[in-house]
Protein backbone atom coordinates (compact mmCIF):
# COMPACT_ATOMS: atom_id res chain seq x y z
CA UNK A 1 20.76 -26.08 26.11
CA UNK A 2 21.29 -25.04 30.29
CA UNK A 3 24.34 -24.56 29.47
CA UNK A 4 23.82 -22.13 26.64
CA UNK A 5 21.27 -20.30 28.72
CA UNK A 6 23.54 -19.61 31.52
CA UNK A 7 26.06 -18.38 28.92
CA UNK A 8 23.66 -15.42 27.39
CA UNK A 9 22.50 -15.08 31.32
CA UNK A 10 26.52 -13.86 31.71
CA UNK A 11 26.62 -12.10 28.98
CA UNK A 12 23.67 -9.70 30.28
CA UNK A 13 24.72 -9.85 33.87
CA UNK A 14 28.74 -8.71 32.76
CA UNK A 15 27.87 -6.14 29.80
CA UNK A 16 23.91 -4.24 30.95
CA UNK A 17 23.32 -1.55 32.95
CA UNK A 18 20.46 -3.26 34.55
CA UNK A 19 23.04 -5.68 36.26
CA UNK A 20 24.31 -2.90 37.95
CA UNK A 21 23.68 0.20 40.71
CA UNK A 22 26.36 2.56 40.05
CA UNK A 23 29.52 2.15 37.61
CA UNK A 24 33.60 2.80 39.40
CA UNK A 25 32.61 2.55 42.56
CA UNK A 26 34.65 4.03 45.46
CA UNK A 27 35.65 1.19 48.26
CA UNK A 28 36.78 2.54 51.49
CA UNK A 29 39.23 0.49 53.84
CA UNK A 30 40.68 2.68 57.05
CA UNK A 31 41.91 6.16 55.62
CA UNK A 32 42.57 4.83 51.85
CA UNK A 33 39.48 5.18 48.89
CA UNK A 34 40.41 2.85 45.45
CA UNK A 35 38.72 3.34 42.70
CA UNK A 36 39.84 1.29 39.01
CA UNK A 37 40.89 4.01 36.64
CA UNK A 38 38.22 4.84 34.28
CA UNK A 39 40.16 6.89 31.86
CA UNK A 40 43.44 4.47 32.47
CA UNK A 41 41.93 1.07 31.75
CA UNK A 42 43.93 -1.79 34.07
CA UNK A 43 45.05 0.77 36.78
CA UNK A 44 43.75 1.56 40.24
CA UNK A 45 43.66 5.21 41.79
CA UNK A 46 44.47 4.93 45.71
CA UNK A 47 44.26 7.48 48.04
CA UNK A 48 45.32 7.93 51.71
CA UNK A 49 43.25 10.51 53.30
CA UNK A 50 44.86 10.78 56.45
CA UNK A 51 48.96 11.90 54.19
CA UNK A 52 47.06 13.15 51.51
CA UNK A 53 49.04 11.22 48.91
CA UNK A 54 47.57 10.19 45.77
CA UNK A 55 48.81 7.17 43.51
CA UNK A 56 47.93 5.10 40.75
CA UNK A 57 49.50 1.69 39.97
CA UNK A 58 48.81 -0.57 37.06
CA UNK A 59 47.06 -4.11 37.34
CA UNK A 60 49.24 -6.91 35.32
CA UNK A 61 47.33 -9.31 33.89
CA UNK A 62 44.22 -7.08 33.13
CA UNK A 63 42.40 -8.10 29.91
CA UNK A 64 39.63 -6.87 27.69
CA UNK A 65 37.05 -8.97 29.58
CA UNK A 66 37.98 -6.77 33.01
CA UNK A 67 37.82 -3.46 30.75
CA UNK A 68 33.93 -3.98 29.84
CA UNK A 69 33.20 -4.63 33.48
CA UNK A 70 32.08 -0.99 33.98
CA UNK A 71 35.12 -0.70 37.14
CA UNK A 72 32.88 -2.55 39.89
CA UNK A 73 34.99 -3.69 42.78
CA UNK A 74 33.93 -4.88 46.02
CA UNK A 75 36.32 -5.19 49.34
CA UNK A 76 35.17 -9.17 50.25
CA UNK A 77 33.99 -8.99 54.32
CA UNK A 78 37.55 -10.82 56.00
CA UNK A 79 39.05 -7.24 54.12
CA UNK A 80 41.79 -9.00 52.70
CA UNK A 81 41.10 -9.11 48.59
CA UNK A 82 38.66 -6.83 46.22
CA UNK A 83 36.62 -8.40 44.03
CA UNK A 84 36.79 -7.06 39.89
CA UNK A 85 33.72 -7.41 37.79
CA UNK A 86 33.21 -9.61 35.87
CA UNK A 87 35.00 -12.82 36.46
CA UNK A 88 36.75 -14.43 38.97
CA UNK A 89 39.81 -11.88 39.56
CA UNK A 90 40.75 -10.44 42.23
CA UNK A 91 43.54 -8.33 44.08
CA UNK A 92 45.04 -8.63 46.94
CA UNK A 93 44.01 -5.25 49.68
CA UNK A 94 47.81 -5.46 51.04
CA UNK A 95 49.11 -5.37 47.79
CA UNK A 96 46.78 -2.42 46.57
CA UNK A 97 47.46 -0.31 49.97
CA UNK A 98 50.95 -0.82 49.69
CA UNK A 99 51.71 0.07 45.96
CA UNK A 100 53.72 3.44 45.12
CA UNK A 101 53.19 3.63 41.63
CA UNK A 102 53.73 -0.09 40.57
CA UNK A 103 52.40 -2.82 39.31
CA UNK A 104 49.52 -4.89 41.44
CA UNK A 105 49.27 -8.48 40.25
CA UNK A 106 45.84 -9.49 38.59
CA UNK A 107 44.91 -12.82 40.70
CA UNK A 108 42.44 -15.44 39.90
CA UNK A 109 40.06 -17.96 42.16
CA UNK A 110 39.69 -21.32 41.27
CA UNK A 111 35.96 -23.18 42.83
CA UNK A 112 33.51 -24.72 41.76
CA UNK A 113 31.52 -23.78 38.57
CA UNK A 114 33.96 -20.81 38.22
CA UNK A 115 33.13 -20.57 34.59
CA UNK A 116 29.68 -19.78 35.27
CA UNK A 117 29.48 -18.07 38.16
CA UNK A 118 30.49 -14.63 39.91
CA UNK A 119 32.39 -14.72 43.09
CA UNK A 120 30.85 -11.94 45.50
CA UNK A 121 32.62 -12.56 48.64
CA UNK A 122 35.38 -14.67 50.04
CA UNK A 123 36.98 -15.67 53.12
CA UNK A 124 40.57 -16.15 52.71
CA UNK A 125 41.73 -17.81 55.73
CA UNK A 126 39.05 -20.27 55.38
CA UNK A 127 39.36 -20.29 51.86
CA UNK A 128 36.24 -20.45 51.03
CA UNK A 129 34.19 -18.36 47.77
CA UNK A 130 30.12 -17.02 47.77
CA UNK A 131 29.32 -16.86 44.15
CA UNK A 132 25.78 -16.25 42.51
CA UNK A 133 25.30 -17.89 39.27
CA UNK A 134 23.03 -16.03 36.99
CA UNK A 135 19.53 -17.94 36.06
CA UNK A 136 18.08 -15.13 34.31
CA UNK A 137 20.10 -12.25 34.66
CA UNK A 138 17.29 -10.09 32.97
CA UNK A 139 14.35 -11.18 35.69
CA UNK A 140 17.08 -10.74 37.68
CA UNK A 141 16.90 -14.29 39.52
CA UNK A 142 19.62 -15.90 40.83
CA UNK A 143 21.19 -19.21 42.84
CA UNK A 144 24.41 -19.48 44.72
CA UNK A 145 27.27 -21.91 45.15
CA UNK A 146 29.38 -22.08 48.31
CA UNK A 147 32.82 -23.48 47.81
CA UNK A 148 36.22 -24.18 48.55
CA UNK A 149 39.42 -22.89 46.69
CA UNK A 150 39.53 -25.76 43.97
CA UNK A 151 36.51 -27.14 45.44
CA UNK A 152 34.54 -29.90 42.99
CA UNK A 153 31.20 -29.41 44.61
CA UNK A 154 28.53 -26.93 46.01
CA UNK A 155 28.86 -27.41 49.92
CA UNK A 156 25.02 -26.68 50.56
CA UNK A 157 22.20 -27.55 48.92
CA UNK A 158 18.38 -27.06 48.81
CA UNK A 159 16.71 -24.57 47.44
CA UNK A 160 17.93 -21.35 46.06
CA UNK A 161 21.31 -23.54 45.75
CA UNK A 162 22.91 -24.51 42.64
CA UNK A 163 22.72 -28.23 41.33
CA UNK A 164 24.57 -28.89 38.54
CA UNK A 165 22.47 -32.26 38.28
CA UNK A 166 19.00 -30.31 37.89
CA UNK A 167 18.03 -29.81 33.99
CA UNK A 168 15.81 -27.23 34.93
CA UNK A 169 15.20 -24.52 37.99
CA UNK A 170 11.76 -23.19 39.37
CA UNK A 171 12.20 -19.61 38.84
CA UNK A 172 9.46 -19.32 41.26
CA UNK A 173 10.37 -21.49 44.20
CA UNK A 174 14.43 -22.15 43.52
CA UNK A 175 15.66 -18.72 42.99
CA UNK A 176 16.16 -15.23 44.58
CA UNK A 177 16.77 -11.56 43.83
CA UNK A 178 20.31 -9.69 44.50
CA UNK A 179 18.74 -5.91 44.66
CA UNK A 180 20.72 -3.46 43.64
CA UNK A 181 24.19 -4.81 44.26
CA UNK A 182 25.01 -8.35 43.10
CA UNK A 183 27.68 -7.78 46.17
CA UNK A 184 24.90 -8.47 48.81
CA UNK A 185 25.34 -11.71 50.26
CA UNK A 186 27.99 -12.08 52.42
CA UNK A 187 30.22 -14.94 54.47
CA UNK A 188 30.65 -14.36 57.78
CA UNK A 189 33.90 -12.87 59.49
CA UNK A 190 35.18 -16.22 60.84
CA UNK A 191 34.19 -18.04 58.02
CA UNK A 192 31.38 -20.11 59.59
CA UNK A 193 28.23 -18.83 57.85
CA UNK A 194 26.74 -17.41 54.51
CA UNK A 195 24.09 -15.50 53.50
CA UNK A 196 23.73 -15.75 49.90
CA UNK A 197 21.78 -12.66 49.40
CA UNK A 198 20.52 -11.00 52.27
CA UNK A 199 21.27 -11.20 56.13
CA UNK A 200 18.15 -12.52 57.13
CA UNK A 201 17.63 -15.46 60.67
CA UNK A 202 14.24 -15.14 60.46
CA UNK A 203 12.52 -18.57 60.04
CA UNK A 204 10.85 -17.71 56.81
CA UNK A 205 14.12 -16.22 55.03
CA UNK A 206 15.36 -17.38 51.76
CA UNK A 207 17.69 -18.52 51.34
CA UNK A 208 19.13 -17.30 54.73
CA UNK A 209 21.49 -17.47 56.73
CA UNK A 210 23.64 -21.05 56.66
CA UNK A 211 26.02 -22.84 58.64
CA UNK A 212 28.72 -24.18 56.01
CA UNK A 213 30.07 -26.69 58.16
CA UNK A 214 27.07 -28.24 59.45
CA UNK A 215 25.10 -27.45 56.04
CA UNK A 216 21.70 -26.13 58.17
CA UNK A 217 20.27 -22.95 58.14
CA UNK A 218 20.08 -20.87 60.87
CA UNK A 219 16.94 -19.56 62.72
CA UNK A 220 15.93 -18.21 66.15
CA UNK A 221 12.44 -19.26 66.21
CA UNK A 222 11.92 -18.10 70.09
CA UNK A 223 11.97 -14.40 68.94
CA UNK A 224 8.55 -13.08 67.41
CA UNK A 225 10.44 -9.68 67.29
CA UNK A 226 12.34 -8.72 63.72
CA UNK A 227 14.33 -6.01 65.33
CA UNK A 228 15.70 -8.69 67.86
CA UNK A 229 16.24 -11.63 65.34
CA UNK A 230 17.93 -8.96 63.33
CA UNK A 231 20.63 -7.72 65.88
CA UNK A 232 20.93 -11.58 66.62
CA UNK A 233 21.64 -11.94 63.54
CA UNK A 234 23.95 -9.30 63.22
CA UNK A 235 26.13 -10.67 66.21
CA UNK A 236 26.17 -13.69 65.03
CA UNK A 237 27.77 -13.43 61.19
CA UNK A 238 30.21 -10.61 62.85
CA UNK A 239 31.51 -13.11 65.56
CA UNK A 240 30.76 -11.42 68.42
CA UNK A 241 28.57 -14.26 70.10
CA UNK A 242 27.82 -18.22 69.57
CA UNK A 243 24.31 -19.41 68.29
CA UNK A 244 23.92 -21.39 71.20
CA UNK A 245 24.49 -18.02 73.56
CA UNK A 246 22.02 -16.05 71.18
CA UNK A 247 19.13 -18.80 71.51
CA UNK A 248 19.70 -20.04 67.93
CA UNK A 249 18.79 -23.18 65.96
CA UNK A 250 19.42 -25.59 63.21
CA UNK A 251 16.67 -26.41 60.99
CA UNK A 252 16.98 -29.07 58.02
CA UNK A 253 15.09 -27.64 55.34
CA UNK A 254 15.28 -30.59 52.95
């Protein structure tokens, strides 16, 4: 019966318009825009701003399922794949940049609960996949699995994490909201920490910010000021400092 639920909780988050902000977006990486084709279903438009030149290049291995996902990509945050709605596919950002008119190979990730899930960011050299599985896509409610390329688990758990053992989720306590995008949450730039939906250190966030290796979430409890926490924050997921030099903590919130 979960199991069933989840399935029509797809089906709205893939094929309504409530699921989504805006329909073929427009990603930006350097001087190139890419946009999927929405006239030319299973092609990608490409850009370069800075020669001017304009291409398109077809995507082999596209399939109906890919055509009904109203030509959402997003670039994932290490810049090296964009994401196609729905499903796990993916292409490859070198491949894209570099085609003249070609084909681009249609890619797919393999983690855990990929059947039921949508990837929304992923770290390549770490190999590691942020996906939000649906728990009613209508309300809008959601709860994410971190894992590894043919991972058999969900590295965290608690709450607003998914447990395939659980018959039944608190809506109320065990769930969060995506706003607009269902791209929101992000993995960090090295690969060490995830924020499911929002990029949020302060000590009452949910589900927060995470450390995957460690499996705690992250928190600097000595600041009482959100503008400070948030460019702590900030400097931490992007790389540029250590939690220990920012005057972070771990705190086990089972």
């Amino acid at each position: 019966m979960r199991f069933k639920s989840l399935l029509i909780s797809m089906f709205f988050l893939f094929f309504t318009k409530v699921s989504y902000a805006e329909y073929y977006n427009e990603v930006n990486y350097n001087t190139y825009h890419l946009k999927l084709n929405k006239e030319k279903k299973g092609s990608v438009d490409i850009k370069d701003s800075l020669s001017g030149v304009m291409s398109n290049c077809e995507i082999s291995g596209w399939s109906k399922l890919e055509s009904k996902g109203a030509g959402i990509i997003s670039l994932t945050s290490d810049k090296l794949g964009l994401l196609i709605s729905p499903g796990n596919k993916y292409l490859l950002l070198k491949d894209v940049i570099e085609c003249k008119g070609g084909k681009i190979p249609l890619k797919r990730l393999a983690y855990f609960e990929d059947d039921i899930s949508t990837p929304i960011d992923v770290n390549f050299n770490k190999k590691l996949v942020l996906a939000v599985i649906p728990i009613d896509a209508q309300l809008g409610t959601y709860q994410s699995v971190i894992s590894y390329f043919n991972g058999k688990d969900n590295i965290l758990s608690g709450l607003g994490f998914w447990d395939r053992a659980k018959e039944d989720v608190d809506e109320q306590g065990n769930t969060f909201s995506v706003g607009d995008s269902i791209y929101l949450g992000k993995i960090s730039s090295n690969g060490e920490y995830v924020a499911p939906n929002d990029l949020d250190c302060s000590f009452d966030s949910f589900p927060g910010v995470w450390d995957v290796a460690k499996k705690m979430k992250v928190v600097f409890p000595s600041d009482k000021d959100n503008s400070v926490i948030d460019s702590k924050c900030k400097e931490l997921f992007s790389g540029e400092k250590t939690l220990n030099e920012l005057g972070g903590k771990f705190i086990n919130t089972k």
